[in-house]
PDB file of N, CA and C in Angstrom:
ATOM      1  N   UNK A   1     116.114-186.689  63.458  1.00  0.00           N
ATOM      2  CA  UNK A   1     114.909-187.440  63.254  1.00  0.00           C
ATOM      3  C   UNK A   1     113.804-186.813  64.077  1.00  0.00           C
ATOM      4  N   UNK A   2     113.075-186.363  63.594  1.00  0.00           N
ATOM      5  CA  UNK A   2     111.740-185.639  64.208  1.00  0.00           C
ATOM      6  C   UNK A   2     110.255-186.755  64.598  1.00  0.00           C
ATOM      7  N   UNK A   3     110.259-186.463  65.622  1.00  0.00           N
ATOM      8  CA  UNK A   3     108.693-187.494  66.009  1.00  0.00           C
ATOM      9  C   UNK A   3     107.376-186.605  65.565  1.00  0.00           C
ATOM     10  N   UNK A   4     106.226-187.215  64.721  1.00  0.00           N
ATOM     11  CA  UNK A   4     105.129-186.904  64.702  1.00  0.00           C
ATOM     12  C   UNK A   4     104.472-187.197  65.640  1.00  0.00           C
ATOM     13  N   UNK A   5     103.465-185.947  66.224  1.00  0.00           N
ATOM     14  CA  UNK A   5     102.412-186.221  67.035  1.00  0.00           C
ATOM     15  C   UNK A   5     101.512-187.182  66.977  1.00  0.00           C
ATOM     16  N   UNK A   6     101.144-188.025  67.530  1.00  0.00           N
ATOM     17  CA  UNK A   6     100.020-188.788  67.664  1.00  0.00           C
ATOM     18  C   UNK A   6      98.860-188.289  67.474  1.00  0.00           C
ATOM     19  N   UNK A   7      98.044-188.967  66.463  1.00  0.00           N
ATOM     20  CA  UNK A   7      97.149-188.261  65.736  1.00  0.00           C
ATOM     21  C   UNK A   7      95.973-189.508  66.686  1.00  0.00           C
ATOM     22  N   UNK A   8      95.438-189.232  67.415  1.00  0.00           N
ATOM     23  CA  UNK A   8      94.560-190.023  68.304  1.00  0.00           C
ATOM     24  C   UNK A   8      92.916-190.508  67.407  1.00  0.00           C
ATOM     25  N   UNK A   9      92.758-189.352  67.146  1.00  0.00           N
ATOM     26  CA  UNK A   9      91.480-189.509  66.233  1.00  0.00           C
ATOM     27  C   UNK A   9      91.576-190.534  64.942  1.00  0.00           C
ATOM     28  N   UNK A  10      92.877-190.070  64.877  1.00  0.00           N
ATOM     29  CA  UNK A  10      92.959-191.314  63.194  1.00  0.00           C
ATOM     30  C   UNK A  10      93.137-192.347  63.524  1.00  0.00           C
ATOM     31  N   UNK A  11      93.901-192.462  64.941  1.00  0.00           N
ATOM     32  CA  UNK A  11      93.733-194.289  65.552  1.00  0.00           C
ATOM     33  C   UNK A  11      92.518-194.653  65.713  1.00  0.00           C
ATOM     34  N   UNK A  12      91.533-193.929  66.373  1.00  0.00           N
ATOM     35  CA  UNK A  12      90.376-194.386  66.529  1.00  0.00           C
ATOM     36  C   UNK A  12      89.553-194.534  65.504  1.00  0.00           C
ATOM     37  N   UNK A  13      90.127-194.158  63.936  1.00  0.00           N
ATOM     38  CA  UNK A  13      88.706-193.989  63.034  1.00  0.00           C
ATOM     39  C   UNK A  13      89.327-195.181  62.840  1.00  0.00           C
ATOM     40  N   UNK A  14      90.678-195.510  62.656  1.00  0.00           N
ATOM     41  CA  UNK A  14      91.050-196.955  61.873  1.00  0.00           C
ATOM     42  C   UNK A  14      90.524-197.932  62.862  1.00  0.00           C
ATOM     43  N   UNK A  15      90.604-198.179  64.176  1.00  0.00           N
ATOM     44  CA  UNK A  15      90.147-199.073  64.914  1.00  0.00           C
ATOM     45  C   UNK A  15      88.937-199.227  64.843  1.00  0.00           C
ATOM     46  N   UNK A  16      88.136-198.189  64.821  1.00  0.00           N
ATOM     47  CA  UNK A  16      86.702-198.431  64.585  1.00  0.00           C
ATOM     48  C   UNK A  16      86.396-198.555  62.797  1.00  0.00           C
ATOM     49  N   UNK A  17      86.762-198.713  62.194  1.00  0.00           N
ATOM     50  CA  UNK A  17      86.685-199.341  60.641  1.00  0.00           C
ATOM     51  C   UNK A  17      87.319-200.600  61.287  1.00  0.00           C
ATOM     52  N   UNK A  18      87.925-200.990  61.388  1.00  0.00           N
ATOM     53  CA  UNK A  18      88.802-202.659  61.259  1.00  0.00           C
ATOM     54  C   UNK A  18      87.525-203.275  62.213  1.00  0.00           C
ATOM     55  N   UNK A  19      87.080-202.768  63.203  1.00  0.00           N
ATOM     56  CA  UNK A  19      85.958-203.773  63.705  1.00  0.00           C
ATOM     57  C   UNK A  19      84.525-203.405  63.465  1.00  0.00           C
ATOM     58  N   UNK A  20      84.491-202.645  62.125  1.00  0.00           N
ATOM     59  CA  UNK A  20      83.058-202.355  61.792  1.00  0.00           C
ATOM     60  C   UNK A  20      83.405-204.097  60.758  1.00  0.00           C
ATOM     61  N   UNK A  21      84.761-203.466  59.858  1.00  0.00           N
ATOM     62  CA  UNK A  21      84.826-204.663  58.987  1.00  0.00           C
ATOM     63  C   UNK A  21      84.657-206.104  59.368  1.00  0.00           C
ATOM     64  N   UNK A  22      85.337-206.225  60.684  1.00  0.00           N
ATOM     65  CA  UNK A  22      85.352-207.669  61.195  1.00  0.00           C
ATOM     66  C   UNK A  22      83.745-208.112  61.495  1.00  0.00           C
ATOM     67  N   UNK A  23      82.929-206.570  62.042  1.00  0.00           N
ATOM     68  CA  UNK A  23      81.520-207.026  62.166  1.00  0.00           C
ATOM     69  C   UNK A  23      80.736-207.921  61.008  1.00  0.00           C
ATOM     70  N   UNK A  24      80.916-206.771  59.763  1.00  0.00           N
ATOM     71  CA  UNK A  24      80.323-207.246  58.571  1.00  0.00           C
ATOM     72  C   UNK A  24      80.405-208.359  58.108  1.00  0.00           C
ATOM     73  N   UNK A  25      81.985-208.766  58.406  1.00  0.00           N
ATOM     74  CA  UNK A  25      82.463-210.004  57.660  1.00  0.00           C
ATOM     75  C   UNK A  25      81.821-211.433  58.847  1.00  0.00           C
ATOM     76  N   UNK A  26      81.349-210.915  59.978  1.00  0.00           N
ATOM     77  CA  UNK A  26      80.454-211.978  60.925  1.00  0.00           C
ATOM     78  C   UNK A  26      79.359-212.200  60.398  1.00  0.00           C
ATOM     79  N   UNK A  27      79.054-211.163  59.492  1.00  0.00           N
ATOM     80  CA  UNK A  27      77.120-211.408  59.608  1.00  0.00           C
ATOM     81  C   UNK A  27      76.947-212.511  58.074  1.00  0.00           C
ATOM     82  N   UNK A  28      78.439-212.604  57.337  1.00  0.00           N
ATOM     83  CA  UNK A  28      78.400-213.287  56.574  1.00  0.00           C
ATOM     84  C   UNK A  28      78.413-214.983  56.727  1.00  0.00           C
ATOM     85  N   UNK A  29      77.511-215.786  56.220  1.00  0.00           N
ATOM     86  CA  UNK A  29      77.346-216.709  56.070  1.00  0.00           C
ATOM     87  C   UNK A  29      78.310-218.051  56.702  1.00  0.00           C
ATOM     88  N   UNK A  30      79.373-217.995  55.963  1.00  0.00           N
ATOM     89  CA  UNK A  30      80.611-218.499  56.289  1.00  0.00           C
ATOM     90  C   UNK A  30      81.500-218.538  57.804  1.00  0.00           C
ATOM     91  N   UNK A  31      81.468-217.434  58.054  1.00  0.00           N
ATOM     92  CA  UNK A  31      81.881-216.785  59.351  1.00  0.00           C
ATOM     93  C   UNK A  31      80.780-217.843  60.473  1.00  0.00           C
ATOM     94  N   UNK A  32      79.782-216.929  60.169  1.00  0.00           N
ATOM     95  CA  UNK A  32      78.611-217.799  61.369  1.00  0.00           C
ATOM     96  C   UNK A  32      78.401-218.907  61.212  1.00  0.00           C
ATOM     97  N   UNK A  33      78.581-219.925  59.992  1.00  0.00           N
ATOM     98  CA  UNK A  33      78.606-221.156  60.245  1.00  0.00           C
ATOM     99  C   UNK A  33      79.831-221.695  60.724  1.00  0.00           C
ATOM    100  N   UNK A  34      80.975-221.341  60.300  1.00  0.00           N
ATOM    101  CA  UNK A  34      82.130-221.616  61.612  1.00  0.00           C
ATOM    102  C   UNK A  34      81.808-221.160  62.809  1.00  0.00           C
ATOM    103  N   UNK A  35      81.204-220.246  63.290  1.00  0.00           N
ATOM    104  CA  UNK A  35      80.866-220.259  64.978  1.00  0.00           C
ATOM    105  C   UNK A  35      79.909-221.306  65.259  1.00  0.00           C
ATOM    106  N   UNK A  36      79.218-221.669  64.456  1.00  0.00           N
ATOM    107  CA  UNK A  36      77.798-222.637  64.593  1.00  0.00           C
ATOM    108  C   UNK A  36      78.535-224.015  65.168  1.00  0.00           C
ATOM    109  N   UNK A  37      79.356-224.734  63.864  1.00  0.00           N
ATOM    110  CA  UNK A  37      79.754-226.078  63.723  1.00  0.00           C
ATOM    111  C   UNK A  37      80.971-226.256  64.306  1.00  0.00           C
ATOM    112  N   UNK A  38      80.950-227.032  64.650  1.00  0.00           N
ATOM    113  CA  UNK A  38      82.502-227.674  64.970  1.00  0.00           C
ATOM    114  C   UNK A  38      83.334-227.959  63.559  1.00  0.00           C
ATOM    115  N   UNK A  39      84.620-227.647  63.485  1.00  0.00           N
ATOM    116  CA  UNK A  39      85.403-227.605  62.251  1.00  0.00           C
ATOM    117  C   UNK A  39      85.769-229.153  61.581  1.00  0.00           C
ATOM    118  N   UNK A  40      84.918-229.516  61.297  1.00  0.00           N
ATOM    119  CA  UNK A  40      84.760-230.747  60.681  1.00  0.00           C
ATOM    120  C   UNK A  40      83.928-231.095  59.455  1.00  0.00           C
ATOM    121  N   UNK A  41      84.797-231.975  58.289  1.00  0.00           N
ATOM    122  CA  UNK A  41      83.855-232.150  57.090  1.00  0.00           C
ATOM    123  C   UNK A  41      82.700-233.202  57.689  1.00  0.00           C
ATOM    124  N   UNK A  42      81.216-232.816  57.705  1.00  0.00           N
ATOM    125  CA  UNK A  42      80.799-233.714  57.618  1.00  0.00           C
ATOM    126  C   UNK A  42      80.570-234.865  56.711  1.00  0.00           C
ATOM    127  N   UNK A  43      81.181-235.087  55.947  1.00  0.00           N
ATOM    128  CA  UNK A  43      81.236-236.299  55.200  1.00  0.00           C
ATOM    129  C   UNK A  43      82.510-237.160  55.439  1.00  0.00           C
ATOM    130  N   UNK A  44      83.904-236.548  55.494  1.00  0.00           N
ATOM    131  CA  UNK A  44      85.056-237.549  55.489  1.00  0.00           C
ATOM    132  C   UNK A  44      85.391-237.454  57.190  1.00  0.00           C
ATOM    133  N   UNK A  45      84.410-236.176  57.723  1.00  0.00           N
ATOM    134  CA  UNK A  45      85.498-236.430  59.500  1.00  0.00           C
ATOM    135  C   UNK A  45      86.141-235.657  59.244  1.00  0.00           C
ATOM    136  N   UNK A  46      87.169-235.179  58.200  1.00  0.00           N
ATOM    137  CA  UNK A  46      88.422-234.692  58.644  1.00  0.00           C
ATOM    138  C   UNK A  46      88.226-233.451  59.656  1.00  0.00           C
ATOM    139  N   UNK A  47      89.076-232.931  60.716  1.00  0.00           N
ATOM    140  CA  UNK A  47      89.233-232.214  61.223  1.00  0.00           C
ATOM    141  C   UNK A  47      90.161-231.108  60.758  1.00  0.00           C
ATOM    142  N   UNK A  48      89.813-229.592  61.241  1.00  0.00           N
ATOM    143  CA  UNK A  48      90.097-228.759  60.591  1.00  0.00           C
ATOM    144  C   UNK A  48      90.845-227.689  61.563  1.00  0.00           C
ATOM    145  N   UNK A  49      91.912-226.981  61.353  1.00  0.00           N
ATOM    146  CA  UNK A  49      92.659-226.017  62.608  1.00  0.00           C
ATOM    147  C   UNK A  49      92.968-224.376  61.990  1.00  0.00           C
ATOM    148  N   UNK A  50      93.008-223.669  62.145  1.00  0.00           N
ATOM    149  CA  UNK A  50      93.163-222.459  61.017  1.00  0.00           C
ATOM    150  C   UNK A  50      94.051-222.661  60.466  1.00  0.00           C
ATOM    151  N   UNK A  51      95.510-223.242  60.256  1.00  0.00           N
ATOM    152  CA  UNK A  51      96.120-223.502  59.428  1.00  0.00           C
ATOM    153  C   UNK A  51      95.444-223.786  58.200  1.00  0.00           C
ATOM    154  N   UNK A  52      94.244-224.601  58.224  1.00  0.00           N
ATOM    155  CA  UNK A  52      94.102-225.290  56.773  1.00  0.00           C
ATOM    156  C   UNK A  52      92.724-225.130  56.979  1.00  0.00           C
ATOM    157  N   UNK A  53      92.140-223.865  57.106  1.00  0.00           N
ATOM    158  CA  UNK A  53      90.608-223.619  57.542  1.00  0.00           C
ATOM    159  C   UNK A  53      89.751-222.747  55.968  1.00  0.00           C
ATOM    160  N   UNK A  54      90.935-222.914  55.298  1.00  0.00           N
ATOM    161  CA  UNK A  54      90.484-222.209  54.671  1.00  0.00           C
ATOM    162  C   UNK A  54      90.072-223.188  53.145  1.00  0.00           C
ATOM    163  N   UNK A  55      90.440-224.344  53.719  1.00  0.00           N
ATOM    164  CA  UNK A  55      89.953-225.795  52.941  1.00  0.00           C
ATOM    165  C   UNK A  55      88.416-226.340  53.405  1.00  0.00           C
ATOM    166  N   UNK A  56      87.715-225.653  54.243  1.00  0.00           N
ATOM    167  CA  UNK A  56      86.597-226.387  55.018  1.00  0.00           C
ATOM    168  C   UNK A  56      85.295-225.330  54.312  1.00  0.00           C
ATOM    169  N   UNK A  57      84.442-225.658  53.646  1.00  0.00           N
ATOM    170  CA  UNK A  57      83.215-225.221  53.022  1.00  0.00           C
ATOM    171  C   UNK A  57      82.232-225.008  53.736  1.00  0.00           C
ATOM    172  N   UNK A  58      81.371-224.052  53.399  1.00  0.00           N
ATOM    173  CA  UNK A  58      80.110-223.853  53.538  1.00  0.00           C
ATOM    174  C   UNK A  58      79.110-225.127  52.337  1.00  0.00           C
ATOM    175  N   UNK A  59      78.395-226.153  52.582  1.00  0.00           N
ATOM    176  CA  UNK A  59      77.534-226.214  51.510  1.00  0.00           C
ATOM    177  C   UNK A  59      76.380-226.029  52.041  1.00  0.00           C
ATOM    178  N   UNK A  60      75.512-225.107  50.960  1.00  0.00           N
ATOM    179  CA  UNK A  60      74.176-224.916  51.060  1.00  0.00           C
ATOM    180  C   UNK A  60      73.162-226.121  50.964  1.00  0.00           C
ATOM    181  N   UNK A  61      73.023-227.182  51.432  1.00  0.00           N
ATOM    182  CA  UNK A  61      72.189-228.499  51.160  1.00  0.00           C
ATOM    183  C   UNK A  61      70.998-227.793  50.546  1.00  0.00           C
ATOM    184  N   UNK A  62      70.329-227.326  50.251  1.00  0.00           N
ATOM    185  CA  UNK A  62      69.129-227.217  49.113  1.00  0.00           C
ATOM    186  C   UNK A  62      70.155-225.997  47.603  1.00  0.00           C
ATOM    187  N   UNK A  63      71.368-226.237  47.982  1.00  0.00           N
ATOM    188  CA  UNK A  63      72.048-225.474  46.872  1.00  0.00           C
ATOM    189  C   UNK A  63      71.653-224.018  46.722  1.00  0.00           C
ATOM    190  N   UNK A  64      71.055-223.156  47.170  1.00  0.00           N
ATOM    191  CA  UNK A  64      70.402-221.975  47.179  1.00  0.00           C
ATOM    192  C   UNK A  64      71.397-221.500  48.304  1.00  0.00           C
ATOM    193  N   UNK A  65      72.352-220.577  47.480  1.00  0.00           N
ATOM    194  CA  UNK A  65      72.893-220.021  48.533  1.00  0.00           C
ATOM    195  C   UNK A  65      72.815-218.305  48.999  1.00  0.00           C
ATOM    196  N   UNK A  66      71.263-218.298  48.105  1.00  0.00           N
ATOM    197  CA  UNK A  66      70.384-216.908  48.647  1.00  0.00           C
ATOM    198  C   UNK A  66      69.734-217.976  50.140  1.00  0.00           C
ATOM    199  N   UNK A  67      69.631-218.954  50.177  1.00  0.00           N
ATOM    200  CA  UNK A  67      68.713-219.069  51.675  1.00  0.00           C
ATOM    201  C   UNK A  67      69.814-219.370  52.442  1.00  0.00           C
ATOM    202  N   UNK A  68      69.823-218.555  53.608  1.00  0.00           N
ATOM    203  CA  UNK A  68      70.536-218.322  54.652  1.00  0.00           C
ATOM    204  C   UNK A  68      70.202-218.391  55.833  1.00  0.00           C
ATOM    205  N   UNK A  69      69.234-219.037  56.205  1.00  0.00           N
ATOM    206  CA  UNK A  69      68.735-219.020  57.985  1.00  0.00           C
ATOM    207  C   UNK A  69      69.538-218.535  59.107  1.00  0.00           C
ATOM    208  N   UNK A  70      69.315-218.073  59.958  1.00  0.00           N
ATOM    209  CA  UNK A  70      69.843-217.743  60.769  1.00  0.00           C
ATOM    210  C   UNK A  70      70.341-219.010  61.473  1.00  0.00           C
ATOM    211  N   UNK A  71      69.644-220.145  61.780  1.00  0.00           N
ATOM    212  CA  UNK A  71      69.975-221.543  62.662  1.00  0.00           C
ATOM    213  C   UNK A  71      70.782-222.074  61.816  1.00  0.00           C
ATOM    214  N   UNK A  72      71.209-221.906  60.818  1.00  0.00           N
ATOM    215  CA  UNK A  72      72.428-222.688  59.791  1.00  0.00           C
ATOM    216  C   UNK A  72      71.666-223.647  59.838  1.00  0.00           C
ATOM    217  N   UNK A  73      70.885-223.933  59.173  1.00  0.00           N
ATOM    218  CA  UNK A  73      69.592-225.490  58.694  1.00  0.00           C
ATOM    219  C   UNK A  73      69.941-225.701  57.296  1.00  0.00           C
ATOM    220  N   UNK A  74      70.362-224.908  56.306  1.00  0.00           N
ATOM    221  CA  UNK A  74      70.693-225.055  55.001  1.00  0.00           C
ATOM    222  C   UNK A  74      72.161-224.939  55.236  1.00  0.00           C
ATOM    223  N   UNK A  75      73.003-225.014  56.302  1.00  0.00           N
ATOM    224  CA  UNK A  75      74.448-225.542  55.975  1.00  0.00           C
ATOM    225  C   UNK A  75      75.118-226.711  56.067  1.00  0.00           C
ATOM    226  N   UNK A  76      75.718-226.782  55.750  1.00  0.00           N
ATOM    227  CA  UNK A  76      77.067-227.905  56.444  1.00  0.00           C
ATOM    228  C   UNK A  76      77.973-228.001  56.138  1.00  0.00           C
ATOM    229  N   UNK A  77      79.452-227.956  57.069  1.00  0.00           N
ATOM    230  CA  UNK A  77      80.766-228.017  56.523  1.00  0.00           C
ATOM    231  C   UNK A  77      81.258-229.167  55.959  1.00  0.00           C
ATOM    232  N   UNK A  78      82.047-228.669  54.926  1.00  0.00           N
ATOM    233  CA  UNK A  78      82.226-229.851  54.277  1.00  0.00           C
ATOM    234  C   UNK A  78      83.978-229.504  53.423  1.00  0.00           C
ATOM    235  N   UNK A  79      84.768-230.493  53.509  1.00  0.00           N
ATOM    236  CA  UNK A  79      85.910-230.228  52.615  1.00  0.00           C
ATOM    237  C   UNK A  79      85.813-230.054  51.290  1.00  0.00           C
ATOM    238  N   UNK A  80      86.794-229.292  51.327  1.00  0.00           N
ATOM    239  CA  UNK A  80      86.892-228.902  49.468  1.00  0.00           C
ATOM    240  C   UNK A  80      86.417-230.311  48.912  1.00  0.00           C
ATOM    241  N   UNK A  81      87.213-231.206  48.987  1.00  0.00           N
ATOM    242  CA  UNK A  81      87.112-232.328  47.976  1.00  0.00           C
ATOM    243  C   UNK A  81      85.767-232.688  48.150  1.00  0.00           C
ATOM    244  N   UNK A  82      84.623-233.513  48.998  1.00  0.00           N
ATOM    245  CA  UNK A  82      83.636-233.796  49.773  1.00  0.00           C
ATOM    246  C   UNK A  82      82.787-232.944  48.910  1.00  0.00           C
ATOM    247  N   UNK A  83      82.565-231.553  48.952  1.00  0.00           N
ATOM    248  CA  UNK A  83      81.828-230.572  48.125  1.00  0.00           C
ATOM    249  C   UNK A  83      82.346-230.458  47.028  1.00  0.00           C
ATOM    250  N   UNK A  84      82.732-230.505  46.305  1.00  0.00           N
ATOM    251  CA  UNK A  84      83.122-231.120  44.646  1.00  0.00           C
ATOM    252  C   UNK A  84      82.582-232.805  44.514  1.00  0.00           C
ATOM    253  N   UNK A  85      82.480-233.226  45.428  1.00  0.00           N
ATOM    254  CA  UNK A  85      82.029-234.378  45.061  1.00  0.00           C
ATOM    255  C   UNK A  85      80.468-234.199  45.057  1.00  0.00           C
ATOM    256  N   UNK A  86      79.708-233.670  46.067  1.00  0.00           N
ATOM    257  CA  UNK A  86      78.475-233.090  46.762  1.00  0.00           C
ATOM    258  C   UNK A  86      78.112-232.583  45.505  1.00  0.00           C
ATOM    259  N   UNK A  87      78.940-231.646  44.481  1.00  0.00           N
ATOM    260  CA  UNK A  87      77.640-231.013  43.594  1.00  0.00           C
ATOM    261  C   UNK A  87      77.832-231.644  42.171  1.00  0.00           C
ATOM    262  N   UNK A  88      79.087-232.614  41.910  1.00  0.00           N
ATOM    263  CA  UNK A  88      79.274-233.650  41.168  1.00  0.00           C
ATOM    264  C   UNK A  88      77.634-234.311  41.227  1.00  0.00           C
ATOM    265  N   UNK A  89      77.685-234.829  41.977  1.00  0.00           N
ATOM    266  CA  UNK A  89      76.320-235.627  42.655  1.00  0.00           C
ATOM    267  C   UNK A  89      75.179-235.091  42.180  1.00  0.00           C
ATOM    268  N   UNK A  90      74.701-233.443  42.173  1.00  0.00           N
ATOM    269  CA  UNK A  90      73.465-232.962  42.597  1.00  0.00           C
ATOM    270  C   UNK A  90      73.306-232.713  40.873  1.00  0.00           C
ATOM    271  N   UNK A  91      74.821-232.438  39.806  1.00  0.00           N
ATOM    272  CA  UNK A  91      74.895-232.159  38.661  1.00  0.00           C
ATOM    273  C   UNK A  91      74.217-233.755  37.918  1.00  0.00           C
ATOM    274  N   UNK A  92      74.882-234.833  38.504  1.00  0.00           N
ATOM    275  CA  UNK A  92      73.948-235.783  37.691  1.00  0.00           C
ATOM    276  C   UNK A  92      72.735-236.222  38.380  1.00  0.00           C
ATOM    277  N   UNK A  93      72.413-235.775  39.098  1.00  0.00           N
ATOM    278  CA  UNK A  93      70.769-235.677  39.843  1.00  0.00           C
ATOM    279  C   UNK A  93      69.968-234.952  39.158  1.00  0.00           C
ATOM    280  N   UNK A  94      70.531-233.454  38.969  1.00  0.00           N
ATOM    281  CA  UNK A  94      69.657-232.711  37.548  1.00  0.00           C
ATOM    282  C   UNK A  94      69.589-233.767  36.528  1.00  0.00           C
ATOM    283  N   UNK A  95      70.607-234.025  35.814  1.00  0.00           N
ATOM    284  CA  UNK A  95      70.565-234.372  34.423  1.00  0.00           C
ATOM    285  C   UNK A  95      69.992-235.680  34.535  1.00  0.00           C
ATOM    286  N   UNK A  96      69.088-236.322  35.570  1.00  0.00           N
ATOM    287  CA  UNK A  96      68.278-237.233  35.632  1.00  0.00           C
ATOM    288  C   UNK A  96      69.426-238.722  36.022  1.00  0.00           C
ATOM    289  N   UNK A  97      70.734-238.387  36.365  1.00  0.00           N
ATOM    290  CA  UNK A  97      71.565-239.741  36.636  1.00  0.00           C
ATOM    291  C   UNK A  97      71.908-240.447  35.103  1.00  0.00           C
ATOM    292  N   UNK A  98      71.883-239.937  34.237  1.00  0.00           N
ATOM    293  CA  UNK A  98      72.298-240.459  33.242  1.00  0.00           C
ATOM    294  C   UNK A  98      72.950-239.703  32.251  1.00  0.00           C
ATOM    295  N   UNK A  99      74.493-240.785  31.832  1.00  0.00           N
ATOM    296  CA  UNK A  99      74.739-239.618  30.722  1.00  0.00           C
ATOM    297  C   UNK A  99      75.000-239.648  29.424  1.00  0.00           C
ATOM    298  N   UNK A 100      75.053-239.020  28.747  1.00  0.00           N
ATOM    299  CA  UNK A 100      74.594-239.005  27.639  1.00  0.00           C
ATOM    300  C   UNK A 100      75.308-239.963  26.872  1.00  0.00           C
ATOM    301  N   UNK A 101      74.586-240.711  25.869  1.00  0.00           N
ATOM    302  CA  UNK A 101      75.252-241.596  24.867  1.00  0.00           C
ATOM    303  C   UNK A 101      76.702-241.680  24.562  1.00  0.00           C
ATOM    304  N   UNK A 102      77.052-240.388  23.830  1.00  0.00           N
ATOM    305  CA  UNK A 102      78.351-240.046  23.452  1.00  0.00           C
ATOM    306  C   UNK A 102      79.181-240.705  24.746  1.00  0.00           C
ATOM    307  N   UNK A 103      78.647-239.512  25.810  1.00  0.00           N
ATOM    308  CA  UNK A 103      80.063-239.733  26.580  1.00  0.00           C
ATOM    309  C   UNK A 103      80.620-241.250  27.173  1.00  0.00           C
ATOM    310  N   UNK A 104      79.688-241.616  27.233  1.00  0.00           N
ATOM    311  CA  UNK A 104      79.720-243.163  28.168  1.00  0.00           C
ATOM    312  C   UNK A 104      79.588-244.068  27.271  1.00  0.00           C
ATOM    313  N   UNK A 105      80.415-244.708  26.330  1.00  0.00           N
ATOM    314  CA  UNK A 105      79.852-245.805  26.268  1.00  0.00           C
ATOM    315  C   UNK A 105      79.430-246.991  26.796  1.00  0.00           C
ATOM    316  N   UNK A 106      78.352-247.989  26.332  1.00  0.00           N
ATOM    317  CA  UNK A 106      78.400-249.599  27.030  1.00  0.00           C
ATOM    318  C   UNK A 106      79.338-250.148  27.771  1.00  0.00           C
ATOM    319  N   UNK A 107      79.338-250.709  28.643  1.00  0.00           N
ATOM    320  CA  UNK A 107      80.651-251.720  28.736  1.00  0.00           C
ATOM    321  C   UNK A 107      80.445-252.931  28.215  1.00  0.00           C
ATOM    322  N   UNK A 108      80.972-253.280  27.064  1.00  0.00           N
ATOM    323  CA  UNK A 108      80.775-254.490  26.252  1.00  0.00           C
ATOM    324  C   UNK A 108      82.078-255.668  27.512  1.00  0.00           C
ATOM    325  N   UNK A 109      82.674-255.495  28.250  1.00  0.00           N
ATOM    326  CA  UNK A 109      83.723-256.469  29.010  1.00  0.00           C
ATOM    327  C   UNK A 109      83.307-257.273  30.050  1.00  0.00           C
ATOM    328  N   UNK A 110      83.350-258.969  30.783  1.00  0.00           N
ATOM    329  CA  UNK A 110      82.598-259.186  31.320  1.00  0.00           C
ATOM    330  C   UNK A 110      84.145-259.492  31.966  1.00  0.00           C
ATOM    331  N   UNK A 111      84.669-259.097  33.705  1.00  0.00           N
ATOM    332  CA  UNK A 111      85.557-259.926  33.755  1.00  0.00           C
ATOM    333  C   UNK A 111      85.508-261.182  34.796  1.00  0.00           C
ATOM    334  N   UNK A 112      84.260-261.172  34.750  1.00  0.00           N
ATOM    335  CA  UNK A 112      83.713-262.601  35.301  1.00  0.00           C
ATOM    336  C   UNK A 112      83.506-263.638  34.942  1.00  0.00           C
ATOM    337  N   UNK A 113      84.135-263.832  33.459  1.00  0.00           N
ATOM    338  CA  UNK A 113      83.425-264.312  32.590  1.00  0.00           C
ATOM    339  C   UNK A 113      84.284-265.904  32.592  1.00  0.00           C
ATOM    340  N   UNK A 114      85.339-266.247  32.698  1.00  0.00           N
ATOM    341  CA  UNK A 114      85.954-266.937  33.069  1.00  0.00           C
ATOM    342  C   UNK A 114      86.229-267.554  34.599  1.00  0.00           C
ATOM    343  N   UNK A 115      85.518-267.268  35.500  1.00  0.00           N
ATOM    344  CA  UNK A 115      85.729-267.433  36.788  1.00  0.00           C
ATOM    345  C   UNK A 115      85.526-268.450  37.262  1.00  0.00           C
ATOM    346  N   UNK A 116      84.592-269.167  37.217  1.00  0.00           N
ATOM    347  CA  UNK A 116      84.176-270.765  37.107  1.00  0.00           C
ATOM    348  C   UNK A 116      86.022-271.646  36.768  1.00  0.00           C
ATOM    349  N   UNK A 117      86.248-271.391  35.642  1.00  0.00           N
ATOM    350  CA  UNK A 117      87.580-271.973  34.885  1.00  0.00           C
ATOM    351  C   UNK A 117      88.678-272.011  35.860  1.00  0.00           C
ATOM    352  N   UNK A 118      88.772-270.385  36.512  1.00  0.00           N
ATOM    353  CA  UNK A 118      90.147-270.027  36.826  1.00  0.00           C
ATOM    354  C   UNK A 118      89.710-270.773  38.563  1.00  0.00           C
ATOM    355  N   UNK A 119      88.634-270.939  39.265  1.00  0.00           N
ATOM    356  CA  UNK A 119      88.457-271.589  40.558  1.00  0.00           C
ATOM    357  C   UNK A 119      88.752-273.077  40.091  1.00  0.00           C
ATOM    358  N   UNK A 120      88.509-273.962  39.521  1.00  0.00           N
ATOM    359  CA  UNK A 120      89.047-275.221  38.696  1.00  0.00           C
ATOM    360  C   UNK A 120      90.064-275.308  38.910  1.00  0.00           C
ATOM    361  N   UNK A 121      91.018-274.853  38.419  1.00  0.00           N
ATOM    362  CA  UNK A 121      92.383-274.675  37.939  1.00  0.00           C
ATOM    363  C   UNK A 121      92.947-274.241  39.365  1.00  0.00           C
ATOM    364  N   UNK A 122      92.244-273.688  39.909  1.00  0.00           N
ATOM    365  CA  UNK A 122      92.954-273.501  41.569  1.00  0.00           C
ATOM    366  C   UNK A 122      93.717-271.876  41.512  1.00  0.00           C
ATOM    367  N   UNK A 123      93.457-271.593  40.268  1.00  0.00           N
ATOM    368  CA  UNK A 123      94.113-270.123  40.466  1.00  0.00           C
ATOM    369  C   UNK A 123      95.702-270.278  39.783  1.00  0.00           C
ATOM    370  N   UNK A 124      96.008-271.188  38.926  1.00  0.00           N
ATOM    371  CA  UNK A 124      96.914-271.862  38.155  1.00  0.00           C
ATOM    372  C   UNK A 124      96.841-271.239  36.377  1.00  0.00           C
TER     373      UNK A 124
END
């Protein structure tokens, strides 16, 4: 079994690529708002540990996720679910909060409608 020489230079180009990469991947959005915030959805609380960090969102609150401030003013963390709900929200905010005929119908059901009767009766 023969040992190869240690090629010193090629350690150093890979070490210096792996933390050019780790740089780049800081200056991204995501990254710096996890250094910013504490790992928490702001909407449900939940708390977040790297195990399951990879469930915790960036949302852009003006939805523009070309604006990027440096102070994270257009972020906030938020859980997967929380941000599916967040642009649920902002989708019927466009469409003016209402939806369309088809999909929704009336609710023709009143189930109050008897309630008077069933307090009478004692719940009998």
């Amino acid at each position: 079994m023969s040992s190869k020489p240690i090629d010193n230079a090629k350690l150093d180009r890979i070490v210096a690529e792996a933390r050019h990469a780790a740089e780049q991947r800081e200056l991204g959005y995501r990254e710096r708002a996890l250094k910013m915030y504490p790992w928490v959805c702001g909407r449900c609380a939940r708390e977040f540990t790297r195990t399951n960090l990879s469930e915790l969102t960036v949302h852009h609150r003006n939805h523009d996720h070309d604006f990027n401030p440096p102070d994270g003013s257009n972020w906030e963390l938020l859980c997967v679910y929380c941000h599916d709900n967040e642009h649920s929200r902002h989708i019927d905010h466009v469409r003016g909060g209402v939806m369309a005929v088809e999909e929704a119908p009336p609710a023709t059901g009143n189930p109050f409608a008897d309630l008077k009767a069933m307090m009478e009766r004692g719940g009998k």
